[in-house]
PDB file of N, CA and C in Angstrom:
ATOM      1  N   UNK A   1     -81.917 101.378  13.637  1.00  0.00           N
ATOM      2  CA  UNK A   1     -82.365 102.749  13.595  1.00  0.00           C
ATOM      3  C   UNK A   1     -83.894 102.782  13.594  1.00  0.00           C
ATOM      4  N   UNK A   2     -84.590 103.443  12.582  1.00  0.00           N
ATOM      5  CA  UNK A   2     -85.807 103.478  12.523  1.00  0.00           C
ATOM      6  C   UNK A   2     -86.690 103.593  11.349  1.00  0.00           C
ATOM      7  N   UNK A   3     -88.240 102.832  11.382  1.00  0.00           N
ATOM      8  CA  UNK A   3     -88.767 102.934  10.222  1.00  0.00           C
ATOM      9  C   UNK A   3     -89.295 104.245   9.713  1.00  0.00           C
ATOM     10  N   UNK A   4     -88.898 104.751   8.831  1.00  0.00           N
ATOM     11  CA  UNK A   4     -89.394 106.163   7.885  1.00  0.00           C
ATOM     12  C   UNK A   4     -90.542 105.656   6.856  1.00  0.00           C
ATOM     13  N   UNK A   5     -91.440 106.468   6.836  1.00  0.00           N
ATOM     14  CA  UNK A   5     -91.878 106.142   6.154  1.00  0.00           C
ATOM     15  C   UNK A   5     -92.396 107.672   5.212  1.00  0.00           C
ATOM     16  N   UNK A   6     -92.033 107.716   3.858  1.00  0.00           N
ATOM     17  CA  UNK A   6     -91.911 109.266   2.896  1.00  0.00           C
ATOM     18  C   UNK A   6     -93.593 108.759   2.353  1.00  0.00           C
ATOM     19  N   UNK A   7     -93.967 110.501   1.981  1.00  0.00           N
ATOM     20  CA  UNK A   7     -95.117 110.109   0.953  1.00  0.00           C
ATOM     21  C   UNK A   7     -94.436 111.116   0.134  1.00  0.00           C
ATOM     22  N   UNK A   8     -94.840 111.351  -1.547  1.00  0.00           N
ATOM     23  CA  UNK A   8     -94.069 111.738  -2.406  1.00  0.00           C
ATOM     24  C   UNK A   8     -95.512 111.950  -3.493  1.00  0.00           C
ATOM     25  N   UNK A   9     -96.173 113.378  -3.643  1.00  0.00           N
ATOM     26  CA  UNK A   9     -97.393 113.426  -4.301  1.00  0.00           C
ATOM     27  C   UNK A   9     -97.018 113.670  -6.093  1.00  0.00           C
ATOM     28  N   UNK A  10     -97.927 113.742  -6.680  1.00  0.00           N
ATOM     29  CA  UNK A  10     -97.357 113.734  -7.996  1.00  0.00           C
ATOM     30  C   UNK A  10     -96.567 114.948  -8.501  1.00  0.00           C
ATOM     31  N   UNK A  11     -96.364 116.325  -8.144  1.00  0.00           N
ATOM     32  CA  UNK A  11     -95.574 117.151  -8.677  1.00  0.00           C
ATOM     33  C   UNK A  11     -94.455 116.642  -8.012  1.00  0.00           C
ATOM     34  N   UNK A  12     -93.796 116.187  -7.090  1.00  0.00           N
ATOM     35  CA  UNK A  12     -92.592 115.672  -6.696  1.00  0.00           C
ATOM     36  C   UNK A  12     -91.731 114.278  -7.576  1.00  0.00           C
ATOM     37  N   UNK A  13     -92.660 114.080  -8.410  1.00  0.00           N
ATOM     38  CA  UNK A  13     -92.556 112.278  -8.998  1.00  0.00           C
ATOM     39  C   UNK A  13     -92.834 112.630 -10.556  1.00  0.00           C
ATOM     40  N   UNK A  14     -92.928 114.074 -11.227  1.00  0.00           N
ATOM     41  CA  UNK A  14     -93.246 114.630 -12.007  1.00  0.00           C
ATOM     42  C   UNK A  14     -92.820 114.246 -13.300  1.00  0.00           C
ATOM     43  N   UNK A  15     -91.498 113.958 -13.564  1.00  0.00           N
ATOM     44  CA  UNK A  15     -90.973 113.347 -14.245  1.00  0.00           C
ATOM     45  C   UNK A  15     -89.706 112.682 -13.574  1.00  0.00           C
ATOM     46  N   UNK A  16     -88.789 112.371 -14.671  1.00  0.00           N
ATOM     47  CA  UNK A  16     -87.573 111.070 -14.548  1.00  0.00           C
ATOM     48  C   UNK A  16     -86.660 112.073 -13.454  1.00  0.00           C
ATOM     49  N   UNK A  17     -86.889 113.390 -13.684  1.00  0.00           N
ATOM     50  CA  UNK A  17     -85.080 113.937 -12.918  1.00  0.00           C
ATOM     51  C   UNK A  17     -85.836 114.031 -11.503  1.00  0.00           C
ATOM     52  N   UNK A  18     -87.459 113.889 -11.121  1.00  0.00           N
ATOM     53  CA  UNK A  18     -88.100 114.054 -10.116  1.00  0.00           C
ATOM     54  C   UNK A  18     -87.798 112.647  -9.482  1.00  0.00           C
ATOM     55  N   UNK A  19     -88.245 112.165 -10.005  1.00  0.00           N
ATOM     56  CA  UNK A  19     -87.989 110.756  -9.757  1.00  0.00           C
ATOM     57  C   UNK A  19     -86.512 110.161  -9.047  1.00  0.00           C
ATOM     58  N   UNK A  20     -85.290 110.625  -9.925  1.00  0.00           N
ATOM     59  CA  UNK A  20     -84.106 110.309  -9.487  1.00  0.00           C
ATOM     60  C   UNK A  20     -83.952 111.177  -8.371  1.00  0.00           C
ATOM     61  N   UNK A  21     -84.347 112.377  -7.715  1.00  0.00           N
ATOM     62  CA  UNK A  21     -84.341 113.147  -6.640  1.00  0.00           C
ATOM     63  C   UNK A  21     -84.774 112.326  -5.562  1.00  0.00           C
ATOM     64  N   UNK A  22     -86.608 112.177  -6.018  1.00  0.00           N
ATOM     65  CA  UNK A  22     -86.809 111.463  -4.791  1.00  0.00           C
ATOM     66  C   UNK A  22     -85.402 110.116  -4.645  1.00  0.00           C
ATOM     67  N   UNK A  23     -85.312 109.411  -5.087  1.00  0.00           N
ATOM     68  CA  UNK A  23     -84.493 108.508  -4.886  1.00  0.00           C
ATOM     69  C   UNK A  23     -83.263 108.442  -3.838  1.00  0.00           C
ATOM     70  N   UNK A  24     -82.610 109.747  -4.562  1.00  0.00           N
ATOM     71  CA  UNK A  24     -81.858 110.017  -3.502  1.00  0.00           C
ATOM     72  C   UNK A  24     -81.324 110.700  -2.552  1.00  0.00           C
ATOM     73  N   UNK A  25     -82.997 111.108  -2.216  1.00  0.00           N
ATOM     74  CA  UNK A  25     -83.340 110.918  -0.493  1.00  0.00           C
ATOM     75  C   UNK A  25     -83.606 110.212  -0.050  1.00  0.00           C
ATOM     76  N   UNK A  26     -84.156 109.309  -0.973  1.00  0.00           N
ATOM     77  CA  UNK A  26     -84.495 107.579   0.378  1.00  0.00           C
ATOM     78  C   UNK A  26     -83.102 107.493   0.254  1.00  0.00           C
ATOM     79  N   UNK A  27     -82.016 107.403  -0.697  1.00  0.00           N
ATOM     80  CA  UNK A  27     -81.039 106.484  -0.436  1.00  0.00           C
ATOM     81  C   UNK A  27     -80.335 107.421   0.861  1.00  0.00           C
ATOM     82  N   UNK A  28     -80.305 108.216   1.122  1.00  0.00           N
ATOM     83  CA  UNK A  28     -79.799 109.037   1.956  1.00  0.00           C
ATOM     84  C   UNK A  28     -80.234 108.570   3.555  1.00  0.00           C
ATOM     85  N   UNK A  29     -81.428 108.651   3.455  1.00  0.00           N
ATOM     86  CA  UNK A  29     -82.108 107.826   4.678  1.00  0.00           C
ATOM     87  C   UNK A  29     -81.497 106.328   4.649  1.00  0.00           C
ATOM     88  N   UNK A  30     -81.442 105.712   4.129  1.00  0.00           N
ATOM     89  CA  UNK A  30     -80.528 104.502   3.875  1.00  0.00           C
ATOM     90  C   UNK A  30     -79.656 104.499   4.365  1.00  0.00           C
ATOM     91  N   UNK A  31     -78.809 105.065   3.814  1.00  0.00           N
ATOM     92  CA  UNK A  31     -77.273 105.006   4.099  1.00  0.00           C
ATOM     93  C   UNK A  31     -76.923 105.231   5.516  1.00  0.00           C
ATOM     94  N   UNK A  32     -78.165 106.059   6.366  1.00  0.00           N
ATOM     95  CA  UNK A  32     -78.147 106.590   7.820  1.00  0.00           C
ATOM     96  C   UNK A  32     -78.346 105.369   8.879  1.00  0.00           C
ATOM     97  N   UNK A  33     -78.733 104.529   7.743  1.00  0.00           N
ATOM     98  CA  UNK A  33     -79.342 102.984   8.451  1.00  0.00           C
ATOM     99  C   UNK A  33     -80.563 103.015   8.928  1.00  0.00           C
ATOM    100  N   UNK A  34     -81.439 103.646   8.392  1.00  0.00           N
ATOM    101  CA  UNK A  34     -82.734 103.932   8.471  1.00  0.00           C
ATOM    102  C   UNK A  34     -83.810 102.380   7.615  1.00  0.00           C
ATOM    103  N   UNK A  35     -84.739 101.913   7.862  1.00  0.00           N
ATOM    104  CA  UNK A  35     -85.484 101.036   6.900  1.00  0.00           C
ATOM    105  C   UNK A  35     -86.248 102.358   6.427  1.00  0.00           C
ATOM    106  N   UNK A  36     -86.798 102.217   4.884  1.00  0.00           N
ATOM    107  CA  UNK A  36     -87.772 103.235   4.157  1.00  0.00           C
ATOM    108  C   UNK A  36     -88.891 102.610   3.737  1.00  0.00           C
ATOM    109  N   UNK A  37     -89.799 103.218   4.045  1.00  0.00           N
ATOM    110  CA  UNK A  37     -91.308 103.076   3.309  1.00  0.00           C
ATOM    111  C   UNK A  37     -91.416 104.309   2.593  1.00  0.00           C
ATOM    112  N   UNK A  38     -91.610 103.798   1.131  1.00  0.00           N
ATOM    113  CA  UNK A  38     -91.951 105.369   0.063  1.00  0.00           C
ATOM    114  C   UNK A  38     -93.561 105.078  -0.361  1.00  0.00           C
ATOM    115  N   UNK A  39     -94.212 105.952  -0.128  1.00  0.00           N
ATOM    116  CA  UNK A  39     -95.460 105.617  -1.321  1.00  0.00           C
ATOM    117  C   UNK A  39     -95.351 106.663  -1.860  1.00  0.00           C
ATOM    118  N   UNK A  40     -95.912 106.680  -3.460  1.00  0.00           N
ATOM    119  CA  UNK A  40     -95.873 107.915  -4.153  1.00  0.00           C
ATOM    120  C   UNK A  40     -97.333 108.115  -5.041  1.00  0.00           C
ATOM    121  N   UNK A  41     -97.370 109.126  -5.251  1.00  0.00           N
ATOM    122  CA  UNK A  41     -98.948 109.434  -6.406  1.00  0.00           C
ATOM    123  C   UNK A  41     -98.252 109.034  -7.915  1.00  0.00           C
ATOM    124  N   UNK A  42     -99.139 109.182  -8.247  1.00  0.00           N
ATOM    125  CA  UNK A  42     -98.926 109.001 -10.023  1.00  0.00           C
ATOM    126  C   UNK A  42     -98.061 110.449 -10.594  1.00  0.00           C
ATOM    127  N   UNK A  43     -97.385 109.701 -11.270  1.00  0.00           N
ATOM    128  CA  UNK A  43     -97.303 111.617 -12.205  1.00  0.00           C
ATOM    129  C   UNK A  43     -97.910 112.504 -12.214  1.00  0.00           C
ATOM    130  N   UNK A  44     -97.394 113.726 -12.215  1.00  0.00           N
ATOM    131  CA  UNK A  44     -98.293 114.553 -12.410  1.00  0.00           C
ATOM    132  C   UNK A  44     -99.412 114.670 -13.681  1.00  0.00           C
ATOM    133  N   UNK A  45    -100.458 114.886 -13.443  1.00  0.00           N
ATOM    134  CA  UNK A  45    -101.230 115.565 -14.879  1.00  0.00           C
ATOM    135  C   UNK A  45    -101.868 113.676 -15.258  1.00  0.00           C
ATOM    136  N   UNK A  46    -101.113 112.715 -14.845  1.00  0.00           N
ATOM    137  CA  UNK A  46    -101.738 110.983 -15.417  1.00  0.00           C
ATOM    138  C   UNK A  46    -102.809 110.887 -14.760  1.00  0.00           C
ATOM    139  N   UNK A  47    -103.047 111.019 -13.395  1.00  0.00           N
ATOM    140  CA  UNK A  47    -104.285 110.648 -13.112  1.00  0.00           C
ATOM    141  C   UNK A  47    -105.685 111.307 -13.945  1.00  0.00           C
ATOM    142  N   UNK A  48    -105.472 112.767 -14.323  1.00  0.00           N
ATOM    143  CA  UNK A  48    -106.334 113.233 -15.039  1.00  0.00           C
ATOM    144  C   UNK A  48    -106.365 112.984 -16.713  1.00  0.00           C
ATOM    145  N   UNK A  49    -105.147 112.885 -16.776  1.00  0.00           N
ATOM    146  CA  UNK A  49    -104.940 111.946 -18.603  1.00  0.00           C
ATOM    147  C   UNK A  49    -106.290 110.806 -18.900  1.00  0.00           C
ATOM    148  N   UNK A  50    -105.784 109.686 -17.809  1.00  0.00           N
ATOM    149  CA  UNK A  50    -106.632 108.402 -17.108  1.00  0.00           C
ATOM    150  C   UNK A  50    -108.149 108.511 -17.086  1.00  0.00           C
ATOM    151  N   UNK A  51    -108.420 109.879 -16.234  1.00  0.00           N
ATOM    152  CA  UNK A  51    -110.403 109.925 -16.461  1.00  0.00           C
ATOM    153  C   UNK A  51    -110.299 110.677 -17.372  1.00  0.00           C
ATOM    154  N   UNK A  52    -109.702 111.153 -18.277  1.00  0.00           N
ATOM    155  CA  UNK A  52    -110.290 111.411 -19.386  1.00  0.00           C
ATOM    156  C   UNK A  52    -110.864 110.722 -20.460  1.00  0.00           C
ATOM    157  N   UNK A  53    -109.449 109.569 -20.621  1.00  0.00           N
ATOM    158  CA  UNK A  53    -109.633 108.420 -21.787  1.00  0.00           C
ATOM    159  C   UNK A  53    -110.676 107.676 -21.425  1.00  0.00           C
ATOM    160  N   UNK A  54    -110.862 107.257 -20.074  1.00  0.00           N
ATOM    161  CA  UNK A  54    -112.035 106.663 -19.034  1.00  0.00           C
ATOM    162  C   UNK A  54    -113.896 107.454 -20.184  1.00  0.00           C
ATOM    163  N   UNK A  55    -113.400 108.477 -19.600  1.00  0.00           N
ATOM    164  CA  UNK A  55    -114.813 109.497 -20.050  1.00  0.00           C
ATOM    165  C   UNK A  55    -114.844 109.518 -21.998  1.00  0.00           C
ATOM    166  N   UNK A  56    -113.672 109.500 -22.269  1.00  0.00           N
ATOM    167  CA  UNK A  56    -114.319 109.134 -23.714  1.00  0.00           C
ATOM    168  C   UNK A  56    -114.584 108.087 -24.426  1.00  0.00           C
ATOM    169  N   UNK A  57    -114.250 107.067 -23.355  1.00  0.00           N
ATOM    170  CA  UNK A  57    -115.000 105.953 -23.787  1.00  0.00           C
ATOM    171  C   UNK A  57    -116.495 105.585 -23.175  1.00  0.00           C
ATOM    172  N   UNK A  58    -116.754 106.110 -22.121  1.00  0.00           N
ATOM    173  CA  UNK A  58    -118.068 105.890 -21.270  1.00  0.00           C
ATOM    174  C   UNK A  58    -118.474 107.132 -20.598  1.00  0.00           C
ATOM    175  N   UNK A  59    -119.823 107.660 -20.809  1.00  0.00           N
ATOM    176  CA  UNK A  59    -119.907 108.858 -19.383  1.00  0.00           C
ATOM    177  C   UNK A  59    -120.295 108.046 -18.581  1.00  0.00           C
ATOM    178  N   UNK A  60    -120.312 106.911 -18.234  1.00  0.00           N
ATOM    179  CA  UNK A  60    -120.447 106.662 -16.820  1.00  0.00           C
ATOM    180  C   UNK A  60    -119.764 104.848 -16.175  1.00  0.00           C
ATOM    181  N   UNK A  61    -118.254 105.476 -16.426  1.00  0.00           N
ATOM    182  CA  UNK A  61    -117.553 104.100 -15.888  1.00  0.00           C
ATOM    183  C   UNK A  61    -117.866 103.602 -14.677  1.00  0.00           C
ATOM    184  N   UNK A  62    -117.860 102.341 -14.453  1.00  0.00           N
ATOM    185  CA  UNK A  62    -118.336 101.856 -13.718  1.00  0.00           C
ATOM    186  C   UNK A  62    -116.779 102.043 -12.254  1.00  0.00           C
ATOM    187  N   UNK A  63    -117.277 101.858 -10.970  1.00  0.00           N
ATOM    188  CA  UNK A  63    -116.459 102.528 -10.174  1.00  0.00           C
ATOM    189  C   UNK A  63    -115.216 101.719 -10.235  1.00  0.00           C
ATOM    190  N   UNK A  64    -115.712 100.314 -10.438  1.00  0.00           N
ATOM    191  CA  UNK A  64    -114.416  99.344  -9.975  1.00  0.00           C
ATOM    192  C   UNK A  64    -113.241  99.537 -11.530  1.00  0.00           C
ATOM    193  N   UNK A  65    -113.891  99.545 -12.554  1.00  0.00           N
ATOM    194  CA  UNK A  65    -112.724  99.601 -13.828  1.00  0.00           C
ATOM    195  C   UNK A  65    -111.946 101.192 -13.776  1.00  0.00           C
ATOM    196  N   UNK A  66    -112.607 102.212 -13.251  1.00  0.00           N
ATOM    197  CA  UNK A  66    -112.424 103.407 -12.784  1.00  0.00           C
ATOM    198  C   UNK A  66    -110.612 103.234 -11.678  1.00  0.00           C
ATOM    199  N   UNK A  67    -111.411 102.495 -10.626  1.00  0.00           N
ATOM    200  CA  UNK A  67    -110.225 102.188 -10.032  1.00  0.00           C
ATOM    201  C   UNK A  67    -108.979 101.627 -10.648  1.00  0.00           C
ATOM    202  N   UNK A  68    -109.620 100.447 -11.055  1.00  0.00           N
ATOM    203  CA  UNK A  68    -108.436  99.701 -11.925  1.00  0.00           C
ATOM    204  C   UNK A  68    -107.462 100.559 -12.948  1.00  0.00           C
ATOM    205  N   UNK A  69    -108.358 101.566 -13.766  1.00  0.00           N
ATOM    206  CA  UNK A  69    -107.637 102.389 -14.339  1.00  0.00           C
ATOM    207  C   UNK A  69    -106.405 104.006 -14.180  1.00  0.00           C
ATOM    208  N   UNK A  70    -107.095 104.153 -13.159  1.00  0.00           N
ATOM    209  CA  UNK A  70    -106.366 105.349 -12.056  1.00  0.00           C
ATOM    210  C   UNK A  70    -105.529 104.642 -11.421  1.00  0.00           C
ATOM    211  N   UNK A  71    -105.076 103.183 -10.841  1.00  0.00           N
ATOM    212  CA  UNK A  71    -104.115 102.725 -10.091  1.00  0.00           C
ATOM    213  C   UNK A  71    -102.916 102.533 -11.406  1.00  0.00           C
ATOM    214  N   UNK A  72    -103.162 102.624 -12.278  1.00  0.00           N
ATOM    215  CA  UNK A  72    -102.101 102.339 -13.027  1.00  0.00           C
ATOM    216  C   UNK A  72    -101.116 103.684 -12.953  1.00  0.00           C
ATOM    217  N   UNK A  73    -101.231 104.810 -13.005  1.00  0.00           N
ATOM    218  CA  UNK A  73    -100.721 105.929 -12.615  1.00  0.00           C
ATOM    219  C   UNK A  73     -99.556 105.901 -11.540  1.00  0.00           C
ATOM    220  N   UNK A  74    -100.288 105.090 -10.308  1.00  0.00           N
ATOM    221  CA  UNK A  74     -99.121 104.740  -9.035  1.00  0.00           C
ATOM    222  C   UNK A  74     -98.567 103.731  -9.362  1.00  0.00           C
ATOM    223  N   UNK A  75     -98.879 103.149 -10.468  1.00  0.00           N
ATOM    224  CA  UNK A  75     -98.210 101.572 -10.569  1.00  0.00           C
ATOM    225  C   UNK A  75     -96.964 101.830 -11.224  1.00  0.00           C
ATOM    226  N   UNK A  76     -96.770 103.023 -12.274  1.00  0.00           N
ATOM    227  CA  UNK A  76     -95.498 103.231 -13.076  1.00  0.00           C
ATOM    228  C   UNK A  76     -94.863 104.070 -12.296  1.00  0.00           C
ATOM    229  N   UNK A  77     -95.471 105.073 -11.609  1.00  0.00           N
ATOM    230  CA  UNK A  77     -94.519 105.879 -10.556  1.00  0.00           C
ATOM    231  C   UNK A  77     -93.711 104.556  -9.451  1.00  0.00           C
ATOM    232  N   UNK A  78     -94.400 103.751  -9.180  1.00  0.00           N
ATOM    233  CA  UNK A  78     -93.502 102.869  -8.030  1.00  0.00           C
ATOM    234  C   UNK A  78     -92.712 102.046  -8.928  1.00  0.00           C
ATOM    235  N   UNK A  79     -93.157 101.506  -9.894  1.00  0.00           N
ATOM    236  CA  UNK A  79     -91.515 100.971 -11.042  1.00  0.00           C
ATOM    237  C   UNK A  79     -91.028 101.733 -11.417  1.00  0.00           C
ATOM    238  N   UNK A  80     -90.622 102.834 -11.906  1.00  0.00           N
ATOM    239  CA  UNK A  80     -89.631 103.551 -12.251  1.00  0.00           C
ATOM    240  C   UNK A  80     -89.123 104.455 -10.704  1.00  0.00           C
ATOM    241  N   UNK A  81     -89.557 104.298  -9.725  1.00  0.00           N
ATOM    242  CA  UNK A  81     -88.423 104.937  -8.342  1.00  0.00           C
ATOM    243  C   UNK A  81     -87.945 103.676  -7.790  1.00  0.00           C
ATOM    244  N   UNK A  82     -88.452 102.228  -8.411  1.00  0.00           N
ATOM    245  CA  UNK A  82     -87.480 101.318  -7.701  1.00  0.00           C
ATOM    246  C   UNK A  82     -86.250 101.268  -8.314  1.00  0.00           C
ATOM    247  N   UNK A  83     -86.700 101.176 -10.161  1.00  0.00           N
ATOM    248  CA  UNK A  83     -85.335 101.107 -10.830  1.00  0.00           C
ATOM    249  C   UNK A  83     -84.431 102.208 -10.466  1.00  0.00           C
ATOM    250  N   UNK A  84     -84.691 103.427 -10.318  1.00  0.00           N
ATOM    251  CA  UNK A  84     -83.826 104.862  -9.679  1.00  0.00           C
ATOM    252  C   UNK A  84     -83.252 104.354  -8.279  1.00  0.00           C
ATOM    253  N   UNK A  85     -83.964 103.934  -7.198  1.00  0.00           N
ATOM    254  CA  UNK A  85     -83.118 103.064  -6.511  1.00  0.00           C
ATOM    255  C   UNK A  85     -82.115 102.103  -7.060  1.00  0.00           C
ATOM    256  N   UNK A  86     -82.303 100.913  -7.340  1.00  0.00           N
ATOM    257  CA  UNK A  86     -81.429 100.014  -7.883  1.00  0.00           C
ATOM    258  C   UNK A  86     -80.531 100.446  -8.871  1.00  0.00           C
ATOM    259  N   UNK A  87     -81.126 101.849  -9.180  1.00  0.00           N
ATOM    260  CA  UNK A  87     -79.979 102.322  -9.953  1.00  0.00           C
ATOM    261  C   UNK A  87     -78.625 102.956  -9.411  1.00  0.00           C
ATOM    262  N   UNK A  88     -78.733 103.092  -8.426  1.00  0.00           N
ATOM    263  CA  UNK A  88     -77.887 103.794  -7.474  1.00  0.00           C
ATOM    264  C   UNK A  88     -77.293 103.238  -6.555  1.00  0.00           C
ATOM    265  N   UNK A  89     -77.797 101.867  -6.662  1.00  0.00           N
ATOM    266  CA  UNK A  89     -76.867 101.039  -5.418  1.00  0.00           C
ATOM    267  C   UNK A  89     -77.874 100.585  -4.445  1.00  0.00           C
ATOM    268  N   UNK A  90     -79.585 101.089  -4.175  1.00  0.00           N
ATOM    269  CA  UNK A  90     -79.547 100.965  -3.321  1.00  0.00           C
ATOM    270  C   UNK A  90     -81.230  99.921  -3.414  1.00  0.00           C
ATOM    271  N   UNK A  91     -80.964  98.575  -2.921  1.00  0.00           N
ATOM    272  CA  UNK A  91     -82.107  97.743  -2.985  1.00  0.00           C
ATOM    273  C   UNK A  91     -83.015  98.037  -3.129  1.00  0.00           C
ATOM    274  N   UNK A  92     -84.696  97.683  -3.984  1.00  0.00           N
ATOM    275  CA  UNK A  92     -85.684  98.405  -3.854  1.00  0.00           C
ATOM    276  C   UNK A  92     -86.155  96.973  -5.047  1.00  0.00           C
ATOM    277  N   UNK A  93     -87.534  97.210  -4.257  1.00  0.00           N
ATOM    278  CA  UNK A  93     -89.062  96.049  -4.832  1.00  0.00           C
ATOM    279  C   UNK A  93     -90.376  97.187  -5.199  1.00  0.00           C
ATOM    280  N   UNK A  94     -90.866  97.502  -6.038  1.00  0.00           N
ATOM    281  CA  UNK A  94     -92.446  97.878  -6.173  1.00  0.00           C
ATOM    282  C   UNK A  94     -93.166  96.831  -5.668  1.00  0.00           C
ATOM    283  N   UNK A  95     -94.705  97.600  -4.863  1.00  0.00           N
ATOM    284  CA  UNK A  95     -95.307  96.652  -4.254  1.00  0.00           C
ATOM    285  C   UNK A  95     -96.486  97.585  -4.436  1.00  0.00           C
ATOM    286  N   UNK A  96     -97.786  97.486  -5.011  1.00  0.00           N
ATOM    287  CA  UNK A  96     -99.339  97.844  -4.637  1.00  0.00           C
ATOM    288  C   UNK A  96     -99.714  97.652  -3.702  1.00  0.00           C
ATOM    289  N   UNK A  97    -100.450  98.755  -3.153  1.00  0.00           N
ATOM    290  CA  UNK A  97    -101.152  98.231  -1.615  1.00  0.00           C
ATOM    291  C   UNK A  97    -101.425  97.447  -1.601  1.00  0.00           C
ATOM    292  N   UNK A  98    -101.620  96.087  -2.310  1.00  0.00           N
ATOM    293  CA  UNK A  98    -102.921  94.877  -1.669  1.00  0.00           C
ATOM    294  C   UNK A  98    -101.623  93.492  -1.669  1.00  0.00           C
ATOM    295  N   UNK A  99    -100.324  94.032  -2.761  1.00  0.00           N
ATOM    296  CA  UNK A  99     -99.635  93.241  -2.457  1.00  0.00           C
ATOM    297  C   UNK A  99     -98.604  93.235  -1.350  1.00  0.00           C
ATOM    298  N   UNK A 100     -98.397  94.864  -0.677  1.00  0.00           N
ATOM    299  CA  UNK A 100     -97.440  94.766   0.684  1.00  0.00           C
ATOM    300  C   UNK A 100     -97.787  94.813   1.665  1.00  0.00           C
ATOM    301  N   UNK A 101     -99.268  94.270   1.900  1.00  0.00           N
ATOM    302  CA  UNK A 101    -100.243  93.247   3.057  1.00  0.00           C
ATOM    303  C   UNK A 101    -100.264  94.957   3.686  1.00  0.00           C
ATOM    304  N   UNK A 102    -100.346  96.306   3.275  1.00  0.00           N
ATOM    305  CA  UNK A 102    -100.998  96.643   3.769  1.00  0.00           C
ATOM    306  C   UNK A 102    -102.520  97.049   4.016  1.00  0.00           C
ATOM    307  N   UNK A 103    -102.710  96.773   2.790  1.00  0.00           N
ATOM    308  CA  UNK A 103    -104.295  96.689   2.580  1.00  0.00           C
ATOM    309  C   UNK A 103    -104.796  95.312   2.303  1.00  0.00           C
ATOM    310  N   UNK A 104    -106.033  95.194   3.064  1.00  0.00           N
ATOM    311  CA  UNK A 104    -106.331  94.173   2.782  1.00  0.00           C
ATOM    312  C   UNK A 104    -107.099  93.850   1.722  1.00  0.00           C
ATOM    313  N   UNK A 105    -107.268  92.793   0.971  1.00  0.00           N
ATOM    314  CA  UNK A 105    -108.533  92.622  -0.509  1.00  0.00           C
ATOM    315  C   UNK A 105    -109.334  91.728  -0.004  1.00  0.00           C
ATOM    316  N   UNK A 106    -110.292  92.517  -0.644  1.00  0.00           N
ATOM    317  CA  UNK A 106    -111.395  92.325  -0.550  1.00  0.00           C
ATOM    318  C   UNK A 106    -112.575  91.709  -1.702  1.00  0.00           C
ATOM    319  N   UNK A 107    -113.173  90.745  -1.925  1.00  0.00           N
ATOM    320  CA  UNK A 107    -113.611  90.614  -3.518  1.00  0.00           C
ATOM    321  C   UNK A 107    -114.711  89.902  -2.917  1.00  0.00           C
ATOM    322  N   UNK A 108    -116.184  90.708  -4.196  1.00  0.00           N
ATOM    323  CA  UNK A 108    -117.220  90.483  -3.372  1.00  0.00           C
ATOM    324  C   UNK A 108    -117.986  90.238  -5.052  1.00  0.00           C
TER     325      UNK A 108
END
């Protein structure tokens, strides 16, 4: 069939019953015999949780720990929609951009 590929922003990934939704619509695309690519945002409202705690510890984080700290947001949204997959029957891996070779790293 063919590769799909979903994006899924944070009010869609909002919480757990958001979460099990998205799910199963990929599994749906699945089942059609479709391959899926999901990327998703962080929860809603975490990314701004994130520069906050950021800002009360520093007014002026430095960009790269900045990053490091805002990726954690997409990092629990993509483990908890794999387990909602696998919860349902239907295979699924979390992967960060730099680990599913679509981005490349860079370290300087």
């Amino acid at each position: 069939m063919a590769l799909i590929v979903q994006k899924y922003g944070g009010t869609s990934v909002g919480s757990v019953e958001r979460i099990q939704h998205v799910a199963n619509k990929v599994a749906g695309f699945r089942a059609d015999g479709h391959d899926v690519v999901v990327v998703v945002s962080a929860m809603s409202g975490e990314t701004n949780r994130l520069i906050g705690l950021a800002h009360a510890i520093s007014e002026t984080p430095t960009p790269r720990e900045m990053d490091v700290l805002v990726s954690t947001g997409e990092q629990v949204t993509i483990a908890l929609l794999a387990m909602a997959l696998n919860e349902i029957g239907v295979s699924a891996r979390s992967y960060t951009g730099d680990k599913s070779g679509s981005i490349p790293t860079v370290h300087s």
